[in-house]
Protein backbone atom coordinates (compact mmCIF):
# COMPACT_ATOMS: atom_id res chain seq x y z
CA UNK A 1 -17.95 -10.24 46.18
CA UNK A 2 -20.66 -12.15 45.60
CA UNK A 3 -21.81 -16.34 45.26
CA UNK A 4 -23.21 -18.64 42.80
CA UNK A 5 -24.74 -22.10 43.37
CA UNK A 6 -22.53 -24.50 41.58
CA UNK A 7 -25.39 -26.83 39.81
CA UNK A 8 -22.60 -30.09 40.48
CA UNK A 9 -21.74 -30.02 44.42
CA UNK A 10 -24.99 -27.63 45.48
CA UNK A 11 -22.13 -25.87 47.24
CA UNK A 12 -21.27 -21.79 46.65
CA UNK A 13 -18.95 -20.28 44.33
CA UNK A 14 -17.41 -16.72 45.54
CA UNK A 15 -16.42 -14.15 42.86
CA UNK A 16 -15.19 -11.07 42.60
CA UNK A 17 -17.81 -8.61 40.97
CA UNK A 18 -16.82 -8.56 37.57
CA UNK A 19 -14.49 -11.22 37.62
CA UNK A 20 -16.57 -13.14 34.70
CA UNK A 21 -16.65 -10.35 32.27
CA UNK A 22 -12.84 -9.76 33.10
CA UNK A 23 -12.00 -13.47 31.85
CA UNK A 24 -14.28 -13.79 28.69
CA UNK A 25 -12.35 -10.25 27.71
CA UNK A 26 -9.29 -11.94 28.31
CA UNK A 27 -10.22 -14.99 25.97
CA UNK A 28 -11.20 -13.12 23.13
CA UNK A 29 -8.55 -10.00 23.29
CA UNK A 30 -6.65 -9.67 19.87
CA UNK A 31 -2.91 -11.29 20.29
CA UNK A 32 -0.14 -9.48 19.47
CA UNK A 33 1.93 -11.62 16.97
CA UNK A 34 5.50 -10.93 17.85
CA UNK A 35 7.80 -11.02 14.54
CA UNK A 36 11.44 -10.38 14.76
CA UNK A 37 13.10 -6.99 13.41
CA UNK A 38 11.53 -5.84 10.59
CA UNK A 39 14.66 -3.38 9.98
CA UNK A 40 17.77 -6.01 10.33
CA UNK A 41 18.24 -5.89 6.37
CA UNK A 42 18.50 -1.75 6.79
CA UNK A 43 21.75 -1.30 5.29
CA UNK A 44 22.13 2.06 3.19
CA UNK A 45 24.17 1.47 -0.16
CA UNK A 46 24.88 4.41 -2.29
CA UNK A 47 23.73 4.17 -6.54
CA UNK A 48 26.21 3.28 -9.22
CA UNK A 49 23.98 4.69 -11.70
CA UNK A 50 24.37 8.37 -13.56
CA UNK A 51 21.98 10.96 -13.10
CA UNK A 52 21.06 10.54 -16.55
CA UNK A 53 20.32 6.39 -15.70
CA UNK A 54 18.29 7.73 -12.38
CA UNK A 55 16.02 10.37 -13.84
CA UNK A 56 14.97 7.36 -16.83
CA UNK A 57 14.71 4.63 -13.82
CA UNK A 58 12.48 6.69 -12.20
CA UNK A 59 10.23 8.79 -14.53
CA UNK A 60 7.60 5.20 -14.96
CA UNK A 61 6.87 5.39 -11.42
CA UNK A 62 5.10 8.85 -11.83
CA UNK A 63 1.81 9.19 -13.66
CA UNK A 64 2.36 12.71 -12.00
CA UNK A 65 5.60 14.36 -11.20
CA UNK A 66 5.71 17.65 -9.62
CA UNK A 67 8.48 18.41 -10.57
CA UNK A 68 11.10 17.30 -12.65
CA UNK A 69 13.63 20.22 -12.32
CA UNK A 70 13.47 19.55 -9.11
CA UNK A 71 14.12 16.19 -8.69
CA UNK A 72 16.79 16.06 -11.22
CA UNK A 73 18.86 18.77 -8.51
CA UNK A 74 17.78 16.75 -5.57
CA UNK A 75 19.46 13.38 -7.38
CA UNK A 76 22.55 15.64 -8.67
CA UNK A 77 23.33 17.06 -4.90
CA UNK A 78 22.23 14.30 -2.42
CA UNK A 79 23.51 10.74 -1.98
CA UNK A 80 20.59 8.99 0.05
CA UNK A 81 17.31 11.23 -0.95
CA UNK A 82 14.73 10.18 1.50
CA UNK A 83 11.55 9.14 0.20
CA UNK A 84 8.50 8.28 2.22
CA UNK A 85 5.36 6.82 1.54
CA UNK A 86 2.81 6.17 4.42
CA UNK A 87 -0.03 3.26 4.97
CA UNK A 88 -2.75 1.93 7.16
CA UNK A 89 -2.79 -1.43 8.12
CA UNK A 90 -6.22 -3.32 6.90
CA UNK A 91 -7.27 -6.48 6.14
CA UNK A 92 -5.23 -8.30 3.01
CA UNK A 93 -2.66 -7.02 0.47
CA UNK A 94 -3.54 -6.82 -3.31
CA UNK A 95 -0.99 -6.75 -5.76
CA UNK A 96 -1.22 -2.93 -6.71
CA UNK A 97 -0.07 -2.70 -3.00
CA UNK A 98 2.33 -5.45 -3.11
CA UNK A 99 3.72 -6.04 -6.87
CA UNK A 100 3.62 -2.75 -8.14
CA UNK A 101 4.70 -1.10 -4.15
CA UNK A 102 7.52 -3.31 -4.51
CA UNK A 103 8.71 -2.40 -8.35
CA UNK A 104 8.17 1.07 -7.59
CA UNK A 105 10.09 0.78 -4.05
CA UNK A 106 13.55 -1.04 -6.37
CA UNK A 107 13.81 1.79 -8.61
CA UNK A 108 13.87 4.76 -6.17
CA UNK A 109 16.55 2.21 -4.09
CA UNK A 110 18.66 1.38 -7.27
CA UNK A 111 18.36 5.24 -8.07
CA UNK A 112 20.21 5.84 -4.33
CA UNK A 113 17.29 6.52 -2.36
CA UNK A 114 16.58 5.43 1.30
CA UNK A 115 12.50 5.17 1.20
CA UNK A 116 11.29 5.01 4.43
CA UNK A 117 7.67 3.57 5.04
CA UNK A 118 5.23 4.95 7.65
CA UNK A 119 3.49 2.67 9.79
CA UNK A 120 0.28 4.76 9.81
CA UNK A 121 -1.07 2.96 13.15
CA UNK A 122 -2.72 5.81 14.67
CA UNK A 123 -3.78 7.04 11.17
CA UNK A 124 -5.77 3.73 11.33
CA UNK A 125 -6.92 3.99 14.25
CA UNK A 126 -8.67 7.59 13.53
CA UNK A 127 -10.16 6.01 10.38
CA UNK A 128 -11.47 3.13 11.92
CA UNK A 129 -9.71 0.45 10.54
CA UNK A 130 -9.46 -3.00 12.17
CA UNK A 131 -12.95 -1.86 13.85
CA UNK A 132 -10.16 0.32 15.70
CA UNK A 133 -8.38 -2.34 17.07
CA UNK A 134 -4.45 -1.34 17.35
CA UNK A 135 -3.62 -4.86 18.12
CA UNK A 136 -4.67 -5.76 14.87
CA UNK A 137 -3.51 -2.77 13.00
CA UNK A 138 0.27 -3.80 14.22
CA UNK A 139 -0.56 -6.85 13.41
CA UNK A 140 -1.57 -6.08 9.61
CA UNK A 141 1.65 -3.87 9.19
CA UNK A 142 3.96 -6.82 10.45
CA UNK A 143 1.64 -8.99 7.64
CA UNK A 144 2.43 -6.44 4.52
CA UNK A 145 5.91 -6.03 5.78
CA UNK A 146 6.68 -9.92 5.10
CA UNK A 147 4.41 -9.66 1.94
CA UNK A 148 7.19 -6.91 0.31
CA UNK A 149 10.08 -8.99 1.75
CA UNK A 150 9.06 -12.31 -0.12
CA UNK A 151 8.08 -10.40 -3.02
CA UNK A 152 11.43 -8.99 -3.69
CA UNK A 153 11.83 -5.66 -2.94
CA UNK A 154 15.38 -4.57 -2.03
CA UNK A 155 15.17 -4.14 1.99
CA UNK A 156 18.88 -2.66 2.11
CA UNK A 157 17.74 0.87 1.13
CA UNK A 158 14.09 0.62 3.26
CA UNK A 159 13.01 1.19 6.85
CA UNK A 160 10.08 0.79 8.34
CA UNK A 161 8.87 2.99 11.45
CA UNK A 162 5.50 2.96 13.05
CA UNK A 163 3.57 6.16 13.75
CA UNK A 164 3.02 5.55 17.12
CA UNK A 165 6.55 4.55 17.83
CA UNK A 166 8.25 7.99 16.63
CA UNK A 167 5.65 10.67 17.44
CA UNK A 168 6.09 9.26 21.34
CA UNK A 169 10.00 9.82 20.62
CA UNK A 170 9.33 13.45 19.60
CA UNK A 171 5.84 14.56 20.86
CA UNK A 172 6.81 18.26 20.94
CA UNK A 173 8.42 18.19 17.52
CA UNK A 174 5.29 16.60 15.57
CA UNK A 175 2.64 18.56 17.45
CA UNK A 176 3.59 21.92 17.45
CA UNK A 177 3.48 21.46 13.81
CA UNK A 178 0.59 19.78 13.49
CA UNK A 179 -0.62 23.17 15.18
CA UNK A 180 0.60 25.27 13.06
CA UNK A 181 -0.59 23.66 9.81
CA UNK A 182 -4.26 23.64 11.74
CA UNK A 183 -3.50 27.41 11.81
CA UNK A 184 -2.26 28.24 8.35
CA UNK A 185 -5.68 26.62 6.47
CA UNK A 186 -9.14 26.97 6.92
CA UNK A 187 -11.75 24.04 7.04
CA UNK A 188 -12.61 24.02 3.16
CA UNK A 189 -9.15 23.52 1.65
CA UNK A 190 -8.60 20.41 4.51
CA UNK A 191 -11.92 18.90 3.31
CA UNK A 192 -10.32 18.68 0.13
CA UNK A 193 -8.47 15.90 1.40
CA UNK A 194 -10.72 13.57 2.68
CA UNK A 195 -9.86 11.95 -0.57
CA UNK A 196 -7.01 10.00 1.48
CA UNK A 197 -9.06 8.78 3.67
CA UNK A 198 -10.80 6.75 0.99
CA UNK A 199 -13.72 9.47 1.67
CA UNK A 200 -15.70 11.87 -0.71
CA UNK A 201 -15.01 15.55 -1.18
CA UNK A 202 -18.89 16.24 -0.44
CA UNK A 203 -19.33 14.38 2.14
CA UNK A 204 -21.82 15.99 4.25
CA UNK A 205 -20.49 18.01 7.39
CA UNK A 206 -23.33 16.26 10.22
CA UNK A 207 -21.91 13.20 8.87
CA UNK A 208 -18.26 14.01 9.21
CA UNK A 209 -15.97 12.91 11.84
CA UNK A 210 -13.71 15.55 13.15
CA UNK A 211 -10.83 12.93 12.70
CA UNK A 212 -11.59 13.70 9.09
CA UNK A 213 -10.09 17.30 9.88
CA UNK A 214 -7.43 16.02 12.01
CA UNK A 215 -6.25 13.50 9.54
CA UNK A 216 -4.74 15.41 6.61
CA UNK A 217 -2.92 17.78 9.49
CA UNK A 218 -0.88 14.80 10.48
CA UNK A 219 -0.39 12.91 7.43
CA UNK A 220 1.02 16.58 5.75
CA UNK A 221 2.79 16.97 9.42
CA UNK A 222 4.46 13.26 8.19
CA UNK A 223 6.28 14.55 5.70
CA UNK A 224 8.20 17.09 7.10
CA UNK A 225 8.66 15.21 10.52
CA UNK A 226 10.48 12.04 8.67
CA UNK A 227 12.73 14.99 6.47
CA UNK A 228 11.28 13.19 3.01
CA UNK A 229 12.40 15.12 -0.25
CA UNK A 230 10.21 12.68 -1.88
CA UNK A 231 6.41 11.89 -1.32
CA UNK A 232 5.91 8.64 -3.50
CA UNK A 233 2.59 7.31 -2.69
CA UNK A 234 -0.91 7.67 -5.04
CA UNK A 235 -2.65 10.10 -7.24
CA UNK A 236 -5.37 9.33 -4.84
CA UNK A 237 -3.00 11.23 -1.67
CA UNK A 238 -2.17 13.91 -4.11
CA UNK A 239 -3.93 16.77 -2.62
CA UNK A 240 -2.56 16.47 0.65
CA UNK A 241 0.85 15.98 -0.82
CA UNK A 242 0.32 19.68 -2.24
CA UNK A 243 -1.50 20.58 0.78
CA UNK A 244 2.17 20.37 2.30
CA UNK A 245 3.54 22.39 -0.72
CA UNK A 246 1.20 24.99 -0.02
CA UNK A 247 2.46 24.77 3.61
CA UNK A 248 6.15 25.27 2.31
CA UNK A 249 5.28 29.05 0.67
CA UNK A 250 3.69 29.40 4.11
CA UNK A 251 6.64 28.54 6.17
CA UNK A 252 9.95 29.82 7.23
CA UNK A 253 11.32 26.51 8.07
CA UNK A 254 9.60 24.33 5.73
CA UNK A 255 10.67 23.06 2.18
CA UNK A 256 8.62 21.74 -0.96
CA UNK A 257 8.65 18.08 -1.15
CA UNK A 258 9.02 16.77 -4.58
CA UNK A 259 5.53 14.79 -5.60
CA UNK A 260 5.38 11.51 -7.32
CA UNK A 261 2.44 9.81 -7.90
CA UNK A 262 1.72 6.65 -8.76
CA UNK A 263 -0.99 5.51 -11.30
CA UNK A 264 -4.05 3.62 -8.95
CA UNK A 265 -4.87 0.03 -10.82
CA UNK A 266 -8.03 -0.84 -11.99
CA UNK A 267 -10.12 -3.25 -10.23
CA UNK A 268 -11.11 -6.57 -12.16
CA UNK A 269 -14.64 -5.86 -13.07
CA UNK A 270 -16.32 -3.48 -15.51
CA UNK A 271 -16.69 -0.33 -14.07
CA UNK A 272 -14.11 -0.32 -11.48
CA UNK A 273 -11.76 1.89 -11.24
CA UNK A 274 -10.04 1.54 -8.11
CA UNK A 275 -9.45 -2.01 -6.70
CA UNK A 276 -11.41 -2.75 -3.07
CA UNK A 277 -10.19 -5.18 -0.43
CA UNK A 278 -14.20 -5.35 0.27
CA UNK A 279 -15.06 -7.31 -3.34
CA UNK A 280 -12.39 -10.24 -3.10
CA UNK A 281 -13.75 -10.26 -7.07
CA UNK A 282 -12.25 -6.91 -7.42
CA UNK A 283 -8.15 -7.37 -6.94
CA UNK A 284 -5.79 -10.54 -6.96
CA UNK A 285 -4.64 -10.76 -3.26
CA UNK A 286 -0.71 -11.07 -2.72
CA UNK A 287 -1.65 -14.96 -1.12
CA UNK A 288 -4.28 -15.58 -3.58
CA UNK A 289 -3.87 -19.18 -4.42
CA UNK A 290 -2.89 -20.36 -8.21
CA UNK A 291 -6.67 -21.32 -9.12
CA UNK A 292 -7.80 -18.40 -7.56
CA UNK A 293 -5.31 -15.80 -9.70
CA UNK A 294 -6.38 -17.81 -12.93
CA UNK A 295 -10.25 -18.02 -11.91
CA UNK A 296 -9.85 -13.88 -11.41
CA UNK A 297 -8.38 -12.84 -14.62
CA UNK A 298 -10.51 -15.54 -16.69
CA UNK A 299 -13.69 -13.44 -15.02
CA UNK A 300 -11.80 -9.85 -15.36
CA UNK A 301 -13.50 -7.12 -18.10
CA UNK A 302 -11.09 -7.68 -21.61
CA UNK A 303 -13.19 -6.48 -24.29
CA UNK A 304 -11.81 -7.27 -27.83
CA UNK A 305 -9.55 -3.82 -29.07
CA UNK A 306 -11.11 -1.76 -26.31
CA UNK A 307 -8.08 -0.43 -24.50
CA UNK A 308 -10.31 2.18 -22.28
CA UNK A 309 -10.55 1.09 -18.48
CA UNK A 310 -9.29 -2.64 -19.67
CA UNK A 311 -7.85 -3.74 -15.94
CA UNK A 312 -6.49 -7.07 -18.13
CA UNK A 313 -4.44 -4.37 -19.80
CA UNK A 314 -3.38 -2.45 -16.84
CA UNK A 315 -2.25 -5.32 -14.89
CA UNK A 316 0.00 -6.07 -17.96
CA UNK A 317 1.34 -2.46 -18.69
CA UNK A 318 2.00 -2.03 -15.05
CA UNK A 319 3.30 -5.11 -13.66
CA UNK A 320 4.10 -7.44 -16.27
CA UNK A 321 6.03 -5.01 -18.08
CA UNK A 322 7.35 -3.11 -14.98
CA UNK A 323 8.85 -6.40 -13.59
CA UNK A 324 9.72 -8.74 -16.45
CA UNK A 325 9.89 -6.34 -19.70
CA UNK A 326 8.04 -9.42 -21.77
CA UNK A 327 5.45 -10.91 -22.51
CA UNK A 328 5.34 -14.77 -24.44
CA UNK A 329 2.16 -15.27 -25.76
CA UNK A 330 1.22 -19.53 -26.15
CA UNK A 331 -1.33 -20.05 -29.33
CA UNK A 332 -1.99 -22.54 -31.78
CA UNK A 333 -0.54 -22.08 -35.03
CA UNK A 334 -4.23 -21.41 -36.66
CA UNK A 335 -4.44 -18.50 -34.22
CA UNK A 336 -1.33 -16.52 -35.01
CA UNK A 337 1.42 -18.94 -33.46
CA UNK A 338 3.69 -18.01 -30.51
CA UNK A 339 4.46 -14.80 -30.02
CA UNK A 340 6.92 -12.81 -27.32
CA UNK A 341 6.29 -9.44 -26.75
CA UNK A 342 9.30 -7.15 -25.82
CA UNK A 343 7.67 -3.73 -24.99
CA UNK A 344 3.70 -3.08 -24.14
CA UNK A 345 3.43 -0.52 -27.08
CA UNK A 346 3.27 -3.56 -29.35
CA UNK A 347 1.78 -5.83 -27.59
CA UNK A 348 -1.13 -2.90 -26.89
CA UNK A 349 -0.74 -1.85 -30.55
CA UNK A 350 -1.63 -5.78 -31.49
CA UNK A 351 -4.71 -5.55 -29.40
CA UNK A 352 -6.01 -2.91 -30.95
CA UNK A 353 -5.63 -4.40 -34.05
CA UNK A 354 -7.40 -7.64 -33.43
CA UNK A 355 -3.92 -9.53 -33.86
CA UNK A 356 -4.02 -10.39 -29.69
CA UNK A 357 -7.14 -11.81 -28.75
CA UNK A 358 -8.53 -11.04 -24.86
CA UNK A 359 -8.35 -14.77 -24.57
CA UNK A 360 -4.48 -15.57 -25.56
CA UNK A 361 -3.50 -12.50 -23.44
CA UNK A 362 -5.36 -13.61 -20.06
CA UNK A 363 -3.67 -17.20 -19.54
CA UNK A 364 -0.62 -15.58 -20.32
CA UNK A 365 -1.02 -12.73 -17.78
CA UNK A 366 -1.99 -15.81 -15.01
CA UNK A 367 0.92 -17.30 -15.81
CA UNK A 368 3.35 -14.53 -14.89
CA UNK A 369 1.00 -13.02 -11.95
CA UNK A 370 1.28 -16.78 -10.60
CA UNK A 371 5.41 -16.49 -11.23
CA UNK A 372 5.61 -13.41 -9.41
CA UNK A 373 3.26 -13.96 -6.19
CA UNK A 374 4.66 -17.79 -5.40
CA UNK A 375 7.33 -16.45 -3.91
CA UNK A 376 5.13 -14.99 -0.99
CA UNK A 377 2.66 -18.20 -0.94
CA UNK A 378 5.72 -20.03 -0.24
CA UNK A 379 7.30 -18.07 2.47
CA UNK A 380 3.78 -18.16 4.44
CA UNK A 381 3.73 -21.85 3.87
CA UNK A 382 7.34 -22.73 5.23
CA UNK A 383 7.87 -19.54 7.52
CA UNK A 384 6.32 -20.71 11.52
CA UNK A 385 6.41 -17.13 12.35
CA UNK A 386 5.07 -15.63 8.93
CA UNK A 387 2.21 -18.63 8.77
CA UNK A 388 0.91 -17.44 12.45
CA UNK A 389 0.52 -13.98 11.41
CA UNK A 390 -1.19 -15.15 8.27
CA UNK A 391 -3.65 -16.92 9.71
CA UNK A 392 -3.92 -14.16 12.54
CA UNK A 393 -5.01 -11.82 10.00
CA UNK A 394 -7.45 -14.46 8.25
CA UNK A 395 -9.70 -14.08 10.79
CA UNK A 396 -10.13 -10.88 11.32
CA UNK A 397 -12.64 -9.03 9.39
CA UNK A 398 -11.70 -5.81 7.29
CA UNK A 399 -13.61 -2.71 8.27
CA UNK A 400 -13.80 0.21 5.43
């Protein structure tokens, strides 16, 4: 122990030896924000639809599939496929990750599937997210959790588990294969995948964390642990999804998973192909307010009858279209009229032409975005348990 002079009474204060540094770590730890169940809606219902209605429902959601003959024999022989896409918790939720998630996420459900999403905590944690914080990693998947639940996707068919959670239910189980994929590839074709973790294939080996290596052997691990006949996540996690169908001709108790990726949205500005929760410029965030959705897309690269790496475009081709099927354009009469598009192909084939200007088709695309994101500004706004989290995860800043 030892005493300080207390400058009011003269008299000595006696403290334990690190007693000080003990409290000010108390006041500034990171609060867990408690949120009830996140899997009370998890109620399996079986699809009404044909195999012939499934295979069309699904076949947008796939810029890649690998492969079709194989999913169409997985859909004819098993009621509830499971399909599984993983994510890190960090900082906000853009709409690629929310909107399009969300579309994406309804048709597998409507096509029968149970789609199970992977709380990557410990993923995050080995990349460094949330500065490594795993208080604030929870906290970020409990945030994009009641993003997708405001934004409408069908929660019946979906279950959340956290990384964390299940590999401490069956340590032995996701190890020893975690081992054994460590085993079956050298270092080369794992570098290949640093891709997922938002990383470059050349990135230079003194510069490399081993988590780097460690990484793709548990998010290929992931796959066969959860029992997923379906990896639906990004063409940017595509070579570790075939990283685990190289496993499968490796294995005798291993199968292929079926692949479907995703197309990755643009971000808002010329040159960007990939949206980044770094440039708040870059992506319309899932609570972005009205002004701030309209300001975006107003800014966003639209060049007159270019179609080529047109984000204005993708946005509409991709969620627009995906979620509402149409389009209604507002001009004057001088500029064309009215007009209500019914498929992209003609609305695209329009641009091209000249016949849709860049600045008709913007304040029509705020319009909708706004439509589809209120929903989740209002359930932040009149949710107590929903608005703590969200202001929680306002302050923390995103790392990576």
């Amino acid at each position: 122990m030892f005493a300080t002079v207390d400058p009011l009474t003269g008299g000595l204060i006696w403290e334990v030896e690190g007693q000080k540094e003990k409290e000010q770590k108390e006041k500034t730890k990171v609060k867990y924000v408690e949120i009830k169940d996140v899997n009370v809606q998890f109620n399996p219902r079986p699809s009404r639809l044909s195999l012939e209605e499934k295979i069309k429902l699904l076949e947008p959601i796939g810029e890649e599939l690998i492969n079709k003959d194989e999913l169409i024999n997985l859909l004819r022989t098993k009621t509830f496929p499971i399909c599984y896409d993983g994510f890190e918790p960090s900082g906000r939720m853009h709409i690629a990750q929310g909107l399009l998630r969300a579309l994406n996420v309804n048709r597998l459900v409507d096509a029968g599937c149970i789609f199970i999403f992977w709380v990557a905590d410990w993923f995050a944690l080995l990349n460094n997210k949330m500065g490594g914080d795993l208080n604030k990693i929870k906290n970020v998947g409990r945030y994009f959790i009641e993003v997708w639940k405001a934004a409408g996707m069908k929660m019946h068919n979906v279950k959340f588990l956290w990384a964390s959670d299940e590999i401490n239910k069956r340590p032995n189980d996701y190890w020893l294969r975690v081992l054994d994929l460590a085993r079956k590839f050298n270092v080369s074709r794992i570098k290949r995948c640093g891709q997922i973790m938002g990383r470059n294939d050349d990135e230079q080996d003194d510069k490399m964390a081993v988590a780097q290596l460690f990484y793709p052997c548990m998010q290929c691990n992931d796959i066969f642990f959860l029992e997923a006949d379906i990896c639906q996540l990004g063409m940017d996690q595509r070579k570790v999804n075939m990283l685990a169908r190289e496993y499968a001709d490796k294995s005798t108790d291993a199968y292929k998973p079926i692949i479907m990726s995703h197309h990755m949205m643009m971000g808002l500005l010329e040159g960007q192909t990939k949206m980044s929760k770094s440039d708040l410029n870059s992506a319309i965030f899932m609570e972005d307010s009205a002004e701030d959705v309209k300001k975006k897309i107003k800014n966003a690269y639209c060049p007159p009858q270019i179609t080529k790496d047109n984000p204005v475009l993708d946005y509409t081709k991709e969620i627009i279209f995906g979620w509402r099927n149409k389009l209604q354009i507002l001009r004057k009469p001088e500029n064309g009229g009215d007009k209500e598009y019914t498929s992209y192909a003609e609305l695209e084939a329009d641009f091209v032409s000249g016949a849709l200007h860049p600045g008709d088709l913007k304040p029509a695309v705020t319009l909708v975005l706004n439509e589809l994101i209120q929903p989740v500004r209002d359930h932040f706004a009149k949710d107590p348990e929903a608005r703590a989290l969200l202001q929680e995860i306002r302050s923390y800043q995103v790392t990576k």
